[in-house]
PDB file of N, CA and C in Angstrom:
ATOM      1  N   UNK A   1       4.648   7.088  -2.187  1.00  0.00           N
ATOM      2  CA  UNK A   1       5.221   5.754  -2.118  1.00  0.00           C
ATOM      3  C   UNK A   1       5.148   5.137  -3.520  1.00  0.00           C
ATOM      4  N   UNK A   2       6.067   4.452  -4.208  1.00  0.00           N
ATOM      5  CA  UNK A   2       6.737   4.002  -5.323  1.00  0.00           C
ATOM      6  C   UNK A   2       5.203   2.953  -5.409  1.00  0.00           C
ATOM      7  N   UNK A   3       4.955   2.593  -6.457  1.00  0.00           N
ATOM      8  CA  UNK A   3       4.582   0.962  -6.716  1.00  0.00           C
ATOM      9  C   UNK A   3       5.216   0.033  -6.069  1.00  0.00           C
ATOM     10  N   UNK A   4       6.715  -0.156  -6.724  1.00  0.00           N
ATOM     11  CA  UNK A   4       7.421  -1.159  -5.763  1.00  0.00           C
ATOM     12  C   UNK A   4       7.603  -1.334  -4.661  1.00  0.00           C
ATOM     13  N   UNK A   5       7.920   0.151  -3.958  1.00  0.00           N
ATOM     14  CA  UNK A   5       7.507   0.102  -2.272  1.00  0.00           C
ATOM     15  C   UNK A   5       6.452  -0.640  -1.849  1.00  0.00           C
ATOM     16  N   UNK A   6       5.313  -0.885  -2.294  1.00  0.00           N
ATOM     17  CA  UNK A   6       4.097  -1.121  -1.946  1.00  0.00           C
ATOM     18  C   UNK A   6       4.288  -2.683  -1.958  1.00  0.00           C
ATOM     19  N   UNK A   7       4.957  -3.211  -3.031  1.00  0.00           N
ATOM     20  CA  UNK A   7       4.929  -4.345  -3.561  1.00  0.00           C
ATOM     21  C   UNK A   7       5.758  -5.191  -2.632  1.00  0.00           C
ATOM     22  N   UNK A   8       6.645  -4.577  -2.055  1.00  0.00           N
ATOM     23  CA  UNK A   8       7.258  -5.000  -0.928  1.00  0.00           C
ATOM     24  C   UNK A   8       7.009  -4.998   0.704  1.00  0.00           C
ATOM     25  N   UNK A   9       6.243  -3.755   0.707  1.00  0.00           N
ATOM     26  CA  UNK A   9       5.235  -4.152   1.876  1.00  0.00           C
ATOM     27  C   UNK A   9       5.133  -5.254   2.283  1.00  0.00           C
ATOM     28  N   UNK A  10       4.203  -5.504   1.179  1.00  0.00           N
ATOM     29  CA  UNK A  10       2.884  -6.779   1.039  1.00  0.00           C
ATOM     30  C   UNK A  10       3.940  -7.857   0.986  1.00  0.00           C
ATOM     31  N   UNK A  11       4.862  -7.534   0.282  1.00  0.00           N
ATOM     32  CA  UNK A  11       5.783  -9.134   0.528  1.00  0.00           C
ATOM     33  C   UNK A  11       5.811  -9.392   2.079  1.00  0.00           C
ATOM     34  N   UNK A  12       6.682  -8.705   2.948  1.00  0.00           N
ATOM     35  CA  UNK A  12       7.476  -8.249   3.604  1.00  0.00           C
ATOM     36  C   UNK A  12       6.205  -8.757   4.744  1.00  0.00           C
ATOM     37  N   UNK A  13       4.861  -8.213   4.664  1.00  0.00           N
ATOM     38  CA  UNK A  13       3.986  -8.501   5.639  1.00  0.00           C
ATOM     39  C   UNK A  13       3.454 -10.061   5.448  1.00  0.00           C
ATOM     40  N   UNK A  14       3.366 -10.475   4.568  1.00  0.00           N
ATOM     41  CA  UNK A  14       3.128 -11.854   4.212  1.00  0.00           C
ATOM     42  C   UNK A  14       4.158 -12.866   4.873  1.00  0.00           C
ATOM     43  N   UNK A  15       5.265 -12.449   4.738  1.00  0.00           N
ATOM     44  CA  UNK A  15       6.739 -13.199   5.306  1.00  0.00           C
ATOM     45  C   UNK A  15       6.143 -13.142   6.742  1.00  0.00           C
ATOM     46  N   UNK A  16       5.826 -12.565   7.337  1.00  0.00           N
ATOM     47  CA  UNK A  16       5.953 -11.454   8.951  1.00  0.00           C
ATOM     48  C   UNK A  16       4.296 -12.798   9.199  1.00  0.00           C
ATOM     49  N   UNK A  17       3.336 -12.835   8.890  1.00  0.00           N
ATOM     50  CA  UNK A  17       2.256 -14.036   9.136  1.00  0.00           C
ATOM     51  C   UNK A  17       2.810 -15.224   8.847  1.00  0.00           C
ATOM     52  N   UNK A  18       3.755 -15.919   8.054  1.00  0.00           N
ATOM     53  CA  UNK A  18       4.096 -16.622   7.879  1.00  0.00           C
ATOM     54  C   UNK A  18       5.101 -17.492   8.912  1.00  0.00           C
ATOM     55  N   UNK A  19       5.494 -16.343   9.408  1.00  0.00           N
ATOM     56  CA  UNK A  19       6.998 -16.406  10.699  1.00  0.00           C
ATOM     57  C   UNK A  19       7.977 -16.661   9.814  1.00  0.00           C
ATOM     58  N   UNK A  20       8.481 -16.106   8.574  1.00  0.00           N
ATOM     59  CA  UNK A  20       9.524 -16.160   8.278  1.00  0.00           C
ATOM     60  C   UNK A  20      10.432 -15.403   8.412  1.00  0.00           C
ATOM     61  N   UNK A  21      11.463 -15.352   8.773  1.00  0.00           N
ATOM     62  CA  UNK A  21      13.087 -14.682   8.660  1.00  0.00           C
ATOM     63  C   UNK A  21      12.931 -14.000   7.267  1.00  0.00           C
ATOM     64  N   UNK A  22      13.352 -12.388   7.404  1.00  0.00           N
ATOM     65  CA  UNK A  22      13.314 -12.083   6.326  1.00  0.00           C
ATOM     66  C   UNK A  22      13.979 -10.645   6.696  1.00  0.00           C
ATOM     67  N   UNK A  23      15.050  -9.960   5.291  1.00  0.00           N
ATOM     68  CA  UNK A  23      15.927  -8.425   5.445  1.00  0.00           C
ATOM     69  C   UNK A  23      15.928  -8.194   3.992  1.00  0.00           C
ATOM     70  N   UNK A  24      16.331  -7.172   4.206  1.00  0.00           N
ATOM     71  CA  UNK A  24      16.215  -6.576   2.535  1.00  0.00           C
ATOM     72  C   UNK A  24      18.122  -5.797   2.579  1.00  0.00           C
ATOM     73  N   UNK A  25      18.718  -6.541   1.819  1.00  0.00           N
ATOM     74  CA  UNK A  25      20.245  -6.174   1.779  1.00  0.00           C
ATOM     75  C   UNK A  25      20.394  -5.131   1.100  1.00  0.00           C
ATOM     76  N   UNK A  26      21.538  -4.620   1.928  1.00  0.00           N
ATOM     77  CA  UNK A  26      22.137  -3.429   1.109  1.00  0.00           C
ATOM     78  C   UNK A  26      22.878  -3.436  -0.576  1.00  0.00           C
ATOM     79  N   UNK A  27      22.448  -3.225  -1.411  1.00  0.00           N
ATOM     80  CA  UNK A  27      22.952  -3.361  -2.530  1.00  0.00           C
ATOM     81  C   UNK A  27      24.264  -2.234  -3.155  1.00  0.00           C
ATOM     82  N   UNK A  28      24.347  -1.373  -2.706  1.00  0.00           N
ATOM     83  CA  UNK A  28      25.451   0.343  -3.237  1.00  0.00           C
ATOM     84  C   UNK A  28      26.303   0.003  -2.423  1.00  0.00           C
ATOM     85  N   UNK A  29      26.941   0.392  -2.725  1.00  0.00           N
ATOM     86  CA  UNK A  29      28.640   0.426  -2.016  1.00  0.00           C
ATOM     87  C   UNK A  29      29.196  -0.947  -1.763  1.00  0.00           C
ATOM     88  N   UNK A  30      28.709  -1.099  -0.718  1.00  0.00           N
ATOM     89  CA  UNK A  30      29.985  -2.526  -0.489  1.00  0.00           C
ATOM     90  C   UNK A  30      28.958  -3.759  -0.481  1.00  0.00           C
ATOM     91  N   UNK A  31      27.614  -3.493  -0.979  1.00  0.00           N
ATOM     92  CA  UNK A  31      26.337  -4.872  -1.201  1.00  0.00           C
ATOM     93  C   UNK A  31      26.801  -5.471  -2.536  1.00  0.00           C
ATOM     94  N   UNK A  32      26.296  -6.337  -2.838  1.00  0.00           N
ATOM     95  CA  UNK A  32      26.740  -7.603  -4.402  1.00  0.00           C
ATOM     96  C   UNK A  32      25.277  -6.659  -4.861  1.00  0.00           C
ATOM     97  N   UNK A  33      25.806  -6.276  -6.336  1.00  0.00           N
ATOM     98  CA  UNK A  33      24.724  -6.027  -7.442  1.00  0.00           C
ATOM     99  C   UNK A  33      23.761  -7.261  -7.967  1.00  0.00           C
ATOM    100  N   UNK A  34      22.708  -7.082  -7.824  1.00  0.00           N
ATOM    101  CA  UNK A  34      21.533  -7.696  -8.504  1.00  0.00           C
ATOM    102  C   UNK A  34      21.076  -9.454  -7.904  1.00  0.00           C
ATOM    103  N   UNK A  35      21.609  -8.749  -6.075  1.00  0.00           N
ATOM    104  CA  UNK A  35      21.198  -9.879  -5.171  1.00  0.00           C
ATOM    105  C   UNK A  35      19.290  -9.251  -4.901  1.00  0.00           C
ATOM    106  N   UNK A  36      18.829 -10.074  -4.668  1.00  0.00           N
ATOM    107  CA  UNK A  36      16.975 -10.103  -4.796  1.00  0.00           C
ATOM    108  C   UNK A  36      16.791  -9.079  -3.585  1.00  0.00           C
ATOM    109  N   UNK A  37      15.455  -8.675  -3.573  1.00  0.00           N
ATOM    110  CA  UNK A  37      15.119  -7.406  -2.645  1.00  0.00           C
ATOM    111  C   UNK A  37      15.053  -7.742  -1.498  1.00  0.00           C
ATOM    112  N   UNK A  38      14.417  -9.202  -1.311  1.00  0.00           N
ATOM    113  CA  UNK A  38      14.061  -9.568   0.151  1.00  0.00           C
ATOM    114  C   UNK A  38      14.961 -11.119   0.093  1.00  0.00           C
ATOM    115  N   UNK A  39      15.521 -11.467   1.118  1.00  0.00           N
ATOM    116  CA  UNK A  39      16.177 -12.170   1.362  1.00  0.00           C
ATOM    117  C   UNK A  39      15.638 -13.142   2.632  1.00  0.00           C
ATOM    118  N   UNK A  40      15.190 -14.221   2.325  1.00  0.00           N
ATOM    119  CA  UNK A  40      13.963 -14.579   3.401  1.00  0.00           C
ATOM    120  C   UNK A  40      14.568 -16.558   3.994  1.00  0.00           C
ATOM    121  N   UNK A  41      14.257 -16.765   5.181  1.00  0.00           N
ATOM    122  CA  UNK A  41      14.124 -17.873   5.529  1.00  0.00           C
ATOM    123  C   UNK A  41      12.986 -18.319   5.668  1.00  0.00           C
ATOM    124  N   UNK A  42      12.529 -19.277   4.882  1.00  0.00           N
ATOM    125  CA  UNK A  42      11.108 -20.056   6.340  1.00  0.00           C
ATOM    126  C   UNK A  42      10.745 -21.229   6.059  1.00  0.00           C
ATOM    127  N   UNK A  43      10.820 -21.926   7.418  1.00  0.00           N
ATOM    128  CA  UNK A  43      11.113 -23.588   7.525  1.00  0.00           C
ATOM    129  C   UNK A  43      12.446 -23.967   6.846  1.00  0.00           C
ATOM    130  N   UNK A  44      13.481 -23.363   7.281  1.00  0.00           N
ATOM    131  CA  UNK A  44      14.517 -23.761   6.810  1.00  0.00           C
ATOM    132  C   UNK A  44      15.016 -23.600   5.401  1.00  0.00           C
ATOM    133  N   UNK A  45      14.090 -23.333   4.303  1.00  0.00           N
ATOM    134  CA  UNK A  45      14.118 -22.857   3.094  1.00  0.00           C
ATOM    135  C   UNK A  45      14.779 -21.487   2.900  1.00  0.00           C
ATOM    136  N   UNK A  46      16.054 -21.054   1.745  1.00  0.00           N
ATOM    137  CA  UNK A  46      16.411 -19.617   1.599  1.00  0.00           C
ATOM    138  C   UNK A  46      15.441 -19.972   0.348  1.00  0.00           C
ATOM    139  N   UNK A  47      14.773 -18.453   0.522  1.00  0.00           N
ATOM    140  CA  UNK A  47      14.551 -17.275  -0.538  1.00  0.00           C
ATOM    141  C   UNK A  47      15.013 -16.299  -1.082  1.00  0.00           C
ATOM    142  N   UNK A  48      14.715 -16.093  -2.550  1.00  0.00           N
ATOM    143  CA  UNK A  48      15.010 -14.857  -2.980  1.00  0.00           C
ATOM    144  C   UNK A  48      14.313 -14.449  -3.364  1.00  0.00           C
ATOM    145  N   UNK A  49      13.643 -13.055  -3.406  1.00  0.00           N
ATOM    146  CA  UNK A  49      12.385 -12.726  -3.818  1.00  0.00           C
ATOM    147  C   UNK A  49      12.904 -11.091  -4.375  1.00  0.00           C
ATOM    148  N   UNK A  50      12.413 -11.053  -5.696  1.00  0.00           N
ATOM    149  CA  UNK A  50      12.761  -9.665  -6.681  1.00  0.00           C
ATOM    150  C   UNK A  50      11.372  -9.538  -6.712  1.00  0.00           C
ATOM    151  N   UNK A  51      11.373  -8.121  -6.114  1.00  0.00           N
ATOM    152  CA  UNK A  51      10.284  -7.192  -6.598  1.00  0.00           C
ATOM    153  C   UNK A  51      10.257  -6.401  -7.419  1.00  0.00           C
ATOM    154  N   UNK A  52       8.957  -6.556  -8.479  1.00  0.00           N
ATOM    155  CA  UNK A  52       8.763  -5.236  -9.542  1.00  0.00           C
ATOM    156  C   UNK A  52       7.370  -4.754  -9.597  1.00  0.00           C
ATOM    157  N   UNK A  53       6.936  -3.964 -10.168  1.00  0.00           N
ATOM    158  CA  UNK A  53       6.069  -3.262 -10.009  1.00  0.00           C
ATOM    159  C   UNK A  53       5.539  -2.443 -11.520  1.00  0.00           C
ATOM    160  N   UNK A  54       4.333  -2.465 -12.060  1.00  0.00           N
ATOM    161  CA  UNK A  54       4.206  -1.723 -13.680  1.00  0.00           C
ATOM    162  C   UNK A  54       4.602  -2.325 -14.928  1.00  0.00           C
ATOM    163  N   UNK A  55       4.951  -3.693 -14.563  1.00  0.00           N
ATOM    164  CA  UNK A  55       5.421  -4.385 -15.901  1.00  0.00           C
ATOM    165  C   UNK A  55       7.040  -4.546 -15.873  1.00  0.00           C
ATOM    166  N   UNK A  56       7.642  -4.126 -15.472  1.00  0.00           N
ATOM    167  CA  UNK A  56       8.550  -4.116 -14.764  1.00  0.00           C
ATOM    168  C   UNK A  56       9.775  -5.728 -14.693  1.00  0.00           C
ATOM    169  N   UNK A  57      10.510  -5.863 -15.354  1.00  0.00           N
ATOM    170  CA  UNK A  57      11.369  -7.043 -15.631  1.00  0.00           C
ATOM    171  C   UNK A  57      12.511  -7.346 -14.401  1.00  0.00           C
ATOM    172  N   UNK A  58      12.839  -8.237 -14.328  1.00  0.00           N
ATOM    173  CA  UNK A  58      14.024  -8.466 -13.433  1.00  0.00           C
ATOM    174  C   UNK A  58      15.296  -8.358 -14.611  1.00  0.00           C
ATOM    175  N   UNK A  59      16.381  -7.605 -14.153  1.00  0.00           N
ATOM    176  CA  UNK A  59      17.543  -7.341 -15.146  1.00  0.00           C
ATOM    177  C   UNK A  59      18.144  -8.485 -15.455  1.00  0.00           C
ATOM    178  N   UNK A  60      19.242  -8.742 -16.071  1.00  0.00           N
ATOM    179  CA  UNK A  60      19.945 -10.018 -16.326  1.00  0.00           C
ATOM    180  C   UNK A  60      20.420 -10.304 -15.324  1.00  0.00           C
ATOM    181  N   UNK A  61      21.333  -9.422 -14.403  1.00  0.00           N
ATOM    182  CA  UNK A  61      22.091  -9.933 -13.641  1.00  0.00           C
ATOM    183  C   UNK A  61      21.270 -10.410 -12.051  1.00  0.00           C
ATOM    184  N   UNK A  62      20.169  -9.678 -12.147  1.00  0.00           N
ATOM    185  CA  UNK A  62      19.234 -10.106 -11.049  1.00  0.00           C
ATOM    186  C   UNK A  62      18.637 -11.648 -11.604  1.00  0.00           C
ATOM    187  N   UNK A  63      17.966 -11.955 -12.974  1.00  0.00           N
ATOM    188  CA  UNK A  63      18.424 -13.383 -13.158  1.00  0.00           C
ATOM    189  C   UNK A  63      18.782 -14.331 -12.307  1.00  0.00           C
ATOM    190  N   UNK A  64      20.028 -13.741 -13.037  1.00  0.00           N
ATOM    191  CA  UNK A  64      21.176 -14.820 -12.470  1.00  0.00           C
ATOM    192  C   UNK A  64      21.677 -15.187 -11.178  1.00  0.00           C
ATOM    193  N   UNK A  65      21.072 -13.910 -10.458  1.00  0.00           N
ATOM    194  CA  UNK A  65      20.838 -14.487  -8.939  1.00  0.00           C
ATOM    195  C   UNK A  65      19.809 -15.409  -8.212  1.00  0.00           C
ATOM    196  N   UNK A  66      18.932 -15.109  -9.397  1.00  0.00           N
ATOM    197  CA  UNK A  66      17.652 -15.746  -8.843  1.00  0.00           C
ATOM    198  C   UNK A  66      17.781 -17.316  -9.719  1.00  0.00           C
ATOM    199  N   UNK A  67      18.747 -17.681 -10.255  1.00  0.00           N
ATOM    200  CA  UNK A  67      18.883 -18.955 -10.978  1.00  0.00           C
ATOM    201  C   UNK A  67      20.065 -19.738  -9.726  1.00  0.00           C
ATOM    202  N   UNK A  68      20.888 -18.775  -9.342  1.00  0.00           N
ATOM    203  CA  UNK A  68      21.479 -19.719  -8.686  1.00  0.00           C
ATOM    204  C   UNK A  68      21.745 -19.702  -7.308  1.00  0.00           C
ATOM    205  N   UNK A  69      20.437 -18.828  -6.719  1.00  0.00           N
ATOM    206  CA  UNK A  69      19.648 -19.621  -5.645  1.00  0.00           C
ATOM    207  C   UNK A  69      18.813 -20.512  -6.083  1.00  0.00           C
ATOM    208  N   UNK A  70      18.269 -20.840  -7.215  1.00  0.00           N
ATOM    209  CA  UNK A  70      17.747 -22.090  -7.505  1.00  0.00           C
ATOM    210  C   UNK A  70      18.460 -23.487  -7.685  1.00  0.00           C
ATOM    211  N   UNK A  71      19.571 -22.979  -8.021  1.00  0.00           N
ATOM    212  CA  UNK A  71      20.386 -24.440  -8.240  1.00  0.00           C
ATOM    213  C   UNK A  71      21.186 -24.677  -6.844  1.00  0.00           C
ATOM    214  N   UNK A  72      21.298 -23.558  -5.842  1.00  0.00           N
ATOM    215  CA  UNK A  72      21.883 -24.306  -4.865  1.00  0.00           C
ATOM    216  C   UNK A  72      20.863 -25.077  -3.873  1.00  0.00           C
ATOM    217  N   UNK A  73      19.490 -25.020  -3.957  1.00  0.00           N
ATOM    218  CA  UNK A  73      18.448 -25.681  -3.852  1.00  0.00           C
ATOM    219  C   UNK A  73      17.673 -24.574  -2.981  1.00  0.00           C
ATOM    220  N   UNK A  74      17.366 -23.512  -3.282  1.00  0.00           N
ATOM    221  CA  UNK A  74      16.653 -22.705  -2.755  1.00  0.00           C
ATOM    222  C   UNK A  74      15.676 -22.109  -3.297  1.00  0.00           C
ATOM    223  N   UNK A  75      14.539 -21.382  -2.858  1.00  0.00           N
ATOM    224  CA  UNK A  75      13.671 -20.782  -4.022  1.00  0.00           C
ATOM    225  C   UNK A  75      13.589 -19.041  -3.901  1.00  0.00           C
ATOM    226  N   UNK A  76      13.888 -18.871  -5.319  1.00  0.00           N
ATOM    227  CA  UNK A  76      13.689 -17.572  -5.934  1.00  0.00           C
ATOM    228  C   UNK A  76      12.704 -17.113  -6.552  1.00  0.00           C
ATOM    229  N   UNK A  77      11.988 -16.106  -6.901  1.00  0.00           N
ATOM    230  CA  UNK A  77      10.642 -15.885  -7.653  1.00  0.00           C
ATOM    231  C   UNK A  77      11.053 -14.164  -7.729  1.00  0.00           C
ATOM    232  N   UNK A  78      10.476 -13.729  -8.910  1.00  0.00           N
ATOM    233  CA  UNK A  78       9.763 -12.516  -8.778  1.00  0.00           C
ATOM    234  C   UNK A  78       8.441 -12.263  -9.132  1.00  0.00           C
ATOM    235  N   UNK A  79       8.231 -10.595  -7.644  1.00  0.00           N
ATOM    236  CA  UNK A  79       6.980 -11.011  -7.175  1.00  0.00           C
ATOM    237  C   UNK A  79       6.534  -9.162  -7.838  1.00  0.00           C
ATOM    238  N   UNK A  80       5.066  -9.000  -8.207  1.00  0.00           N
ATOM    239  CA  UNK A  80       4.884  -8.094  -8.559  1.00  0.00           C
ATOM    240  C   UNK A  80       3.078  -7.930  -7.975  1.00  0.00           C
ATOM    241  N   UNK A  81       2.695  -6.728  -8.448  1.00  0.00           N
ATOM    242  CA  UNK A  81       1.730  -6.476  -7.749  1.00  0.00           C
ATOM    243  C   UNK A  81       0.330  -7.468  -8.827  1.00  0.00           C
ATOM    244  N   UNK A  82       0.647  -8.075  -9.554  1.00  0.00           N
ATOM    245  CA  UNK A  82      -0.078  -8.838 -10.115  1.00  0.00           C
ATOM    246  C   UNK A  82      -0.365 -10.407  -9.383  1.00  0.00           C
ATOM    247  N   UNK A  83       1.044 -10.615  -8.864  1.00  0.00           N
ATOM    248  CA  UNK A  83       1.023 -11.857  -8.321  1.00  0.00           C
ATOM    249  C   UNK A  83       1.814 -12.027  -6.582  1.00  0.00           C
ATOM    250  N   UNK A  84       1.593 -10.839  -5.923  1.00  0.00           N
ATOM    251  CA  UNK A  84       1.645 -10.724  -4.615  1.00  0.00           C
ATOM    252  C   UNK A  84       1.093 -11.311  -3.588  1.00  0.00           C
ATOM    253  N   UNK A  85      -0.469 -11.727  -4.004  1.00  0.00           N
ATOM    254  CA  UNK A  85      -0.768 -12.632  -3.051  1.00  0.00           C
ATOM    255  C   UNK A  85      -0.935 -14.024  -3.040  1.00  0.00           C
ATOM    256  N   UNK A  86      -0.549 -14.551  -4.365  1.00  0.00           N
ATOM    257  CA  UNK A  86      -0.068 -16.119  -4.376  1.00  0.00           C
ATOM    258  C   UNK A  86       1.159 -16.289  -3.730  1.00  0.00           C
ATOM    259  N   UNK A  87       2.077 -15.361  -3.061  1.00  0.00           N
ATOM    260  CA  UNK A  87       2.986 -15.603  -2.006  1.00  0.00           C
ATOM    261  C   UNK A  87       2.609 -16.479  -1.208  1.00  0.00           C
ATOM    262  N   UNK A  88       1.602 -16.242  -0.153  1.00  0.00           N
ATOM    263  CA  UNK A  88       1.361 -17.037   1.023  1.00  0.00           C
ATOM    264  C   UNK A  88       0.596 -18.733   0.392  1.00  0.00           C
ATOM    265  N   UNK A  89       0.104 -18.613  -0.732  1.00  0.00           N
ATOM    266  CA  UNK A  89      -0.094 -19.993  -1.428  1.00  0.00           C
ATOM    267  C   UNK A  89       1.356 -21.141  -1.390  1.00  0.00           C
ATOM    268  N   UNK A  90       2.450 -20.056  -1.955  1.00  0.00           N
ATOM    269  CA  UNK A  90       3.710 -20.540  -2.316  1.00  0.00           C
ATOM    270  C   UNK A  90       4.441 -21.091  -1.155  1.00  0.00           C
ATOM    271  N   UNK A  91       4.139 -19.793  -0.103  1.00  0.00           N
ATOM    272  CA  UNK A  91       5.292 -20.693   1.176  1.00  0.00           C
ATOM    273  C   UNK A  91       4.220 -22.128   2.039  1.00  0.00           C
ATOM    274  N   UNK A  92       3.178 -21.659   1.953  1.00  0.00           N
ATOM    275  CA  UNK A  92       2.388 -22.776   2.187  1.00  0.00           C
ATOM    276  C   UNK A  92       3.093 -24.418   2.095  1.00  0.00           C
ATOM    277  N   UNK A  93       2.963 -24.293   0.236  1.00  0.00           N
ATOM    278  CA  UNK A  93       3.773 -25.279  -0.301  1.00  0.00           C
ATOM    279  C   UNK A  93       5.185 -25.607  -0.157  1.00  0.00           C
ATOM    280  N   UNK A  94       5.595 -25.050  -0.303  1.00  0.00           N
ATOM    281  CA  UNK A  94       7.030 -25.494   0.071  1.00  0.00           C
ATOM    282  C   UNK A  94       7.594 -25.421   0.845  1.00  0.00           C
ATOM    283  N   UNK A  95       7.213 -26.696   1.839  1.00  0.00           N
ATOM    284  CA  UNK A  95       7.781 -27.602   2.241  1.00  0.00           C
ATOM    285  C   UNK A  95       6.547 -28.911   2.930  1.00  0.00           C
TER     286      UNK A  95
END
């Protein structure tokens, strides 16, 4: 299992205690390039959440997804195995 696999787990199970709505979209073929890994609801809030893993950067165009789920008033983050479990801190907060 990848790093990032792992890293998404732990997202993925954090969402799942939380009771949030949450899928991981198809990106190849007919998915939008450099939409976030996990795609999450909770309390009415969209998320976008990019996982990396090893130092590991979010690309430009993943960015730019994660900027404008921010400006349509939603929250985006990327999450790595450094800062995986300030997740459940985060949805805590917001809202």
């Amino acid at each position: 299992m990848t790093p990032e696999k792992k890293v998404k787990i732990k997202v993925k199970s954090i969402l799942d205690k939380a009771g949030a709505y949450h899928c991981m979209p198809a990106t190849g073929g007919y998915g939008a390039s450099g939409v976030p890994d996990i795609i999450a609801c909770h309390k009415g809030l969209f998320l976008g959440i990019e996982c990396k893993a090893n130092g590991n950067k979010a690309t430009a165009l993943q960015n730019k997804h994660l900027t404008l789920i921010k400006q349509a008033g939603g929250y985006s983050t990327v999450i790595d195995e450094h800062n995986v479990d300030s997740l459940e801190e985060v949805l805590k907060r917001l809202i």
